[in-house]
Protein backbone atom coordinates (compact mmCIF):
# COMPACT_ATOMS: atom_id res chain seq x y z
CA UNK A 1 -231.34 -187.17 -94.90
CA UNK A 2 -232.73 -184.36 -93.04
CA UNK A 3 -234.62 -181.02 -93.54
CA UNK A 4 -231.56 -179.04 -93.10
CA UNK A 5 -229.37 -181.53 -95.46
CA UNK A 6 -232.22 -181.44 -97.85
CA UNK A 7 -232.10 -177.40 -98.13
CA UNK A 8 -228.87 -177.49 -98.47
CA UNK A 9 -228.76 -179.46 -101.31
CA UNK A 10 -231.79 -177.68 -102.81
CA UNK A 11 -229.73 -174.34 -102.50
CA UNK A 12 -226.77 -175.73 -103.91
CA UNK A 13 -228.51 -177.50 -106.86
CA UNK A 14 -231.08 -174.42 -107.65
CA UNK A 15 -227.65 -172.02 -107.50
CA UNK A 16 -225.68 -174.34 -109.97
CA UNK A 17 -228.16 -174.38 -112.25
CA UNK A 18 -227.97 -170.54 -112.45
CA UNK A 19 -224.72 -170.64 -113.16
CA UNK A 20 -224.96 -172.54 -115.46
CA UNK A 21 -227.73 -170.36 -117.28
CA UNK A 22 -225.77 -167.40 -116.69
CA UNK A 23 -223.19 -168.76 -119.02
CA UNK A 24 -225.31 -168.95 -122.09
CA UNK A 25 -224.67 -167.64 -125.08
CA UNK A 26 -220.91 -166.83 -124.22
CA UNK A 27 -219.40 -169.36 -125.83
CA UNK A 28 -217.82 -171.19 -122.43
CA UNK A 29 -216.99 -174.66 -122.66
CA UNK A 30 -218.61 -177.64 -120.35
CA UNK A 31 -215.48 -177.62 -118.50
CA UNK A 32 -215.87 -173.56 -117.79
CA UNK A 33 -219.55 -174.05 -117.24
CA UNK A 34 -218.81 -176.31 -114.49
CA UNK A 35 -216.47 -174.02 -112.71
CA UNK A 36 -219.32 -171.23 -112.86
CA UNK A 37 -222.09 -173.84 -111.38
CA UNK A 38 -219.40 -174.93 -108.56
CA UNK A 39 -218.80 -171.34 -107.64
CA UNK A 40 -221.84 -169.93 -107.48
CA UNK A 41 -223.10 -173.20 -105.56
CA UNK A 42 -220.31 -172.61 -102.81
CA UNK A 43 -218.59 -169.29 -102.92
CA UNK A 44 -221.11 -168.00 -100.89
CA UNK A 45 -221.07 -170.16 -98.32
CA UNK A 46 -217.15 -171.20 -98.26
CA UNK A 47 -216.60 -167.50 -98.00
CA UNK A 48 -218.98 -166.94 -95.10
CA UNK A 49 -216.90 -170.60 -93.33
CA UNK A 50 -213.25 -168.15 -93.62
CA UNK A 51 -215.35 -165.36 -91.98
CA UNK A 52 -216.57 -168.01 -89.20
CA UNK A 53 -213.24 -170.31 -88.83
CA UNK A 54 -215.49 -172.85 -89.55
CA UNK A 55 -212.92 -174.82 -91.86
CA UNK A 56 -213.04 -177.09 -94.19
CA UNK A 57 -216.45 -175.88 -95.61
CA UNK A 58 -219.00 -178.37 -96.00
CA UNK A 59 -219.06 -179.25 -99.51
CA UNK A 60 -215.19 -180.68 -99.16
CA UNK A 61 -216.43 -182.89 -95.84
CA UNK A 62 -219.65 -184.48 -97.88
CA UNK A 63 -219.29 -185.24 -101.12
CA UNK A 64 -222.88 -185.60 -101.77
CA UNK A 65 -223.09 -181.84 -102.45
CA UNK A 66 -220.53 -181.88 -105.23
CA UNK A 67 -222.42 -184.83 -106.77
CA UNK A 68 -225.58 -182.85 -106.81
CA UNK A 69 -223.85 -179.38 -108.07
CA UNK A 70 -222.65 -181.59 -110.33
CA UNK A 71 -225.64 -183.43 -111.79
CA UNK A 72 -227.89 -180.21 -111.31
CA UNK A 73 -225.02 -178.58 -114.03
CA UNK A 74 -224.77 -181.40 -116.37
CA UNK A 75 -228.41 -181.67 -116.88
CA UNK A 76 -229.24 -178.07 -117.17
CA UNK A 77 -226.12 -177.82 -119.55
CA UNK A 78 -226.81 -180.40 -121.69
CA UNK A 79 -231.13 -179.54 -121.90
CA UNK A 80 -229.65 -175.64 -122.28
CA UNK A 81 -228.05 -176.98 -126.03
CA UNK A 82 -231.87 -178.37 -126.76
CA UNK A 83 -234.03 -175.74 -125.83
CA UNK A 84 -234.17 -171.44 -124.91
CA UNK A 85 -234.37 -170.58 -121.37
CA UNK A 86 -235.64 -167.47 -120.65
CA UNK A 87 -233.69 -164.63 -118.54
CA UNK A 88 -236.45 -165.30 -115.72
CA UNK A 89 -235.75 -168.58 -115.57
CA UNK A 90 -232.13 -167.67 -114.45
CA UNK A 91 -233.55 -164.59 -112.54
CA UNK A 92 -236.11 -167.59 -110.27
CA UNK A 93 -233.24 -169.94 -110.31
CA UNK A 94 -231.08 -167.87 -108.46
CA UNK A 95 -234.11 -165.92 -106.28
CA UNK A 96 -234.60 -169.49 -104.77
CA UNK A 97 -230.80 -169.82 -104.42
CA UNK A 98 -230.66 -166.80 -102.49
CA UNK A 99 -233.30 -166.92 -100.05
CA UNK A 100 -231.76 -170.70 -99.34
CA UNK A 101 -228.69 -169.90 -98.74
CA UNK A 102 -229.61 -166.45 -96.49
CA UNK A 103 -231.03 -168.69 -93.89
CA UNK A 104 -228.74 -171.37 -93.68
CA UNK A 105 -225.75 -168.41 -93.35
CA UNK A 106 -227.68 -167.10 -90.77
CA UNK A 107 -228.56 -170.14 -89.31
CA UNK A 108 -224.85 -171.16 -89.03
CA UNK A 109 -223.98 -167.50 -87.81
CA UNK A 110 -226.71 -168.47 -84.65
CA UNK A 111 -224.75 -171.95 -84.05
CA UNK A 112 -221.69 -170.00 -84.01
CA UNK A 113 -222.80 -167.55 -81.24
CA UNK A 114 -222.96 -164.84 -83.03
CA UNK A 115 -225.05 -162.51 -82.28
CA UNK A 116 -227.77 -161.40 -84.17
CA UNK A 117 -226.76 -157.93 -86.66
CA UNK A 118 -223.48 -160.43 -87.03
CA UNK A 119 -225.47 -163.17 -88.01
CA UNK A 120 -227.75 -161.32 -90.39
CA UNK A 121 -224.29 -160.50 -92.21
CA UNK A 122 -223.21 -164.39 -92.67
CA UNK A 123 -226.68 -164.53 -94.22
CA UNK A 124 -226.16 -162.22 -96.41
CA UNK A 125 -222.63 -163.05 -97.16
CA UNK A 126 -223.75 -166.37 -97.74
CA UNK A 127 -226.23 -165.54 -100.27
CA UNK A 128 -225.34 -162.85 -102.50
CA UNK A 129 -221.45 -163.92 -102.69
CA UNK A 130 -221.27 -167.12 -104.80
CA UNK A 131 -223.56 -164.82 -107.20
CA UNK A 132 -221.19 -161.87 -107.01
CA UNK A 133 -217.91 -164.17 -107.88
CA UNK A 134 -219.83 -165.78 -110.70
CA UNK A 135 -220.42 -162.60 -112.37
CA UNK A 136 -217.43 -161.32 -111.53
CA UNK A 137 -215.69 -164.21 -113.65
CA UNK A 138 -217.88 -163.52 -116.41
CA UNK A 139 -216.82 -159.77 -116.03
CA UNK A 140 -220.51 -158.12 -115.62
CA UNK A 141 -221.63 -156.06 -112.81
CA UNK A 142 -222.48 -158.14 -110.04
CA UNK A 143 -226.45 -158.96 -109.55
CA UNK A 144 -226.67 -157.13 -106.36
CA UNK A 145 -225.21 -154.03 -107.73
CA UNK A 146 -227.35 -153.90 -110.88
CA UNK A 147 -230.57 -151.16 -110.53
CA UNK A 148 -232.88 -153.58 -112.93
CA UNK A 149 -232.05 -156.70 -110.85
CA UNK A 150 -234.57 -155.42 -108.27
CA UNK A 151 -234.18 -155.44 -104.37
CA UNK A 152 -231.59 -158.54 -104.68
CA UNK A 153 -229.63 -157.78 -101.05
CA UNK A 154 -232.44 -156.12 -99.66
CA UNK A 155 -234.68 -159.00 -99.48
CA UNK A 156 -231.50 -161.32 -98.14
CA UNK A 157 -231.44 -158.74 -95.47
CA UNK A 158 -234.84 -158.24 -94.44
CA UNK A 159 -235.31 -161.96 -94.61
CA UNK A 160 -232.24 -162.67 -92.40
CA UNK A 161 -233.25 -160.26 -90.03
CA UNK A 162 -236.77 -161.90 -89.93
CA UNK A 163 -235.05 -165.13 -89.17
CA UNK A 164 -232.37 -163.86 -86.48
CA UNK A 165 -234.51 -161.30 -84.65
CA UNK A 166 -237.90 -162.92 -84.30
CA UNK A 167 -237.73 -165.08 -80.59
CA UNK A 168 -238.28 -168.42 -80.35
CA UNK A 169 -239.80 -169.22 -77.12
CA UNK A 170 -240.54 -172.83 -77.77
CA UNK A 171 -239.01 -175.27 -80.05
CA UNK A 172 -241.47 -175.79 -82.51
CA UNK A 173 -241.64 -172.39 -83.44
CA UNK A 174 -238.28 -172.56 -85.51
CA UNK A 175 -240.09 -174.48 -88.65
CA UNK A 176 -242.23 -171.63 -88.73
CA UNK A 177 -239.67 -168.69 -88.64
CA UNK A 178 -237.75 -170.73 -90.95
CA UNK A 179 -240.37 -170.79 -93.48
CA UNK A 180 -241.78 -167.10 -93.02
CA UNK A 181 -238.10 -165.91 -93.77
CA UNK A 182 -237.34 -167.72 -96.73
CA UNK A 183 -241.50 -166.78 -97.93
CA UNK A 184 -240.37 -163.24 -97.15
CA UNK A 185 -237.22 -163.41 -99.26
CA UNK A 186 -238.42 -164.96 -102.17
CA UNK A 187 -241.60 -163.26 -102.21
CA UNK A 188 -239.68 -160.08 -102.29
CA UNK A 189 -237.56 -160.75 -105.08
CA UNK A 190 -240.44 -162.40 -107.05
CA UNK A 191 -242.69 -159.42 -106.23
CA UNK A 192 -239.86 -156.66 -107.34
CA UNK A 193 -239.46 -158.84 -110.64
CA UNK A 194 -242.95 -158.32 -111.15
CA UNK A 195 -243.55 -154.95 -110.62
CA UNK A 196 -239.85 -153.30 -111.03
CA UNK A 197 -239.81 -152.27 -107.02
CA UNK A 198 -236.44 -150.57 -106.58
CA UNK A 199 -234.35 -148.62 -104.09
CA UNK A 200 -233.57 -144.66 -104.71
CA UNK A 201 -230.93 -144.40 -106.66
CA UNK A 202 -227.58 -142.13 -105.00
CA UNK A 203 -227.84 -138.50 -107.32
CA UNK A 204 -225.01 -136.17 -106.60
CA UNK A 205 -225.86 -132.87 -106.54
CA UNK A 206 -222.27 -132.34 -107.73
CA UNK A 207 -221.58 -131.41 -111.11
């Protein structure tokens, strides 16, 4: 397996798991838990594949990635009934899920020819949007739209950007924009977890 399949299954497995945390306490059964892991694991990323043509999406051409959505849910499901998981633990859970998935959208926006604003929006596409439908189903306010949940799309942005709009004039410098964009992501949304960094908020002056 290589680097690239090995993300990919990492970003898969880390989202899953947050769906699955994100159903607790709601009284969903393991059959509706699973549904939550397997959409926020690839509605991200089968919705950026429509955008692209890129048909089917990956996780219906290698089974490997169900089997690890799959295991990554089970597990977490089952050790969810035995012990408390914090809200941070979903809130790092799906920070690593997001700054995966942001690269390897914009990634496959690159390999598509894209160029590179368009790219930077399969990125982001790719990793808010299997978060957004989750939440959705669970009928909350999306993660990226919520104030407290603190610069969510702006570090999938600045992170894709990183990754599209640095040059690579040899080969071997792709590792190392890889990993500074996926530091720069999750150190964002770790950082703003930390110390509450937020956006301005949009005040009307109406009445």
């Amino acid at each position: 397996m290589n680097t690239e399949a090995i993300l990919e299954h990492l970003s898969v497995g880390s989202a899953a798991i947050s769906g699955v945390l994100a159903a607790g306490g709601r009284r969903i059964d393991f059959f509706g838990v699973i549904v939550l892991a397997a959409v926020t694991a690839f509605g991200g990323g089968t919705l950026r594949d429509l955008l692209l043509g890129a048909l089917p999406p990956p996780w219906l051409r290698d089974p490997s990635l169900l089997h690890t959505v799959l295991i990554a849910a089970v597990t977490t499901f089952f050790a969810a009934r035995r012990l408390r998981f914090p809200q941070r633990v979903l809130l790092v859970a799906d920070a690593g899920a997001l700054a995966l998935f942001t690269i390897i959208g914009t990634r496959k926006g690159m390999d598509h020819g894209l160029p590179p604003t368009a790219a930077i929006v399969t990125g982001v596409v790719t990793g808010v949007a299997g978060g957004m439908l989750r939440d959705t189903l669970l009928r909350e306010v999306p993660l990226v739209f919520r104030r407290e949940i603190n610069l969510y799309a702006t570090a999938a942005f600045l992170g894709a950007a990183l990754y599209a709009l640095v040059p690579r004039r040899e080969w071997h410098t792709e590792p190392a924009v890889y990993a500074a964009a996926l530091t720069l992501i999750l150190g964002l949304r770790l950082a703003s977890m930390k110390w509450r960094l937020t956006l301005p908020d949009f005040v009307s002056r109406d009445p």
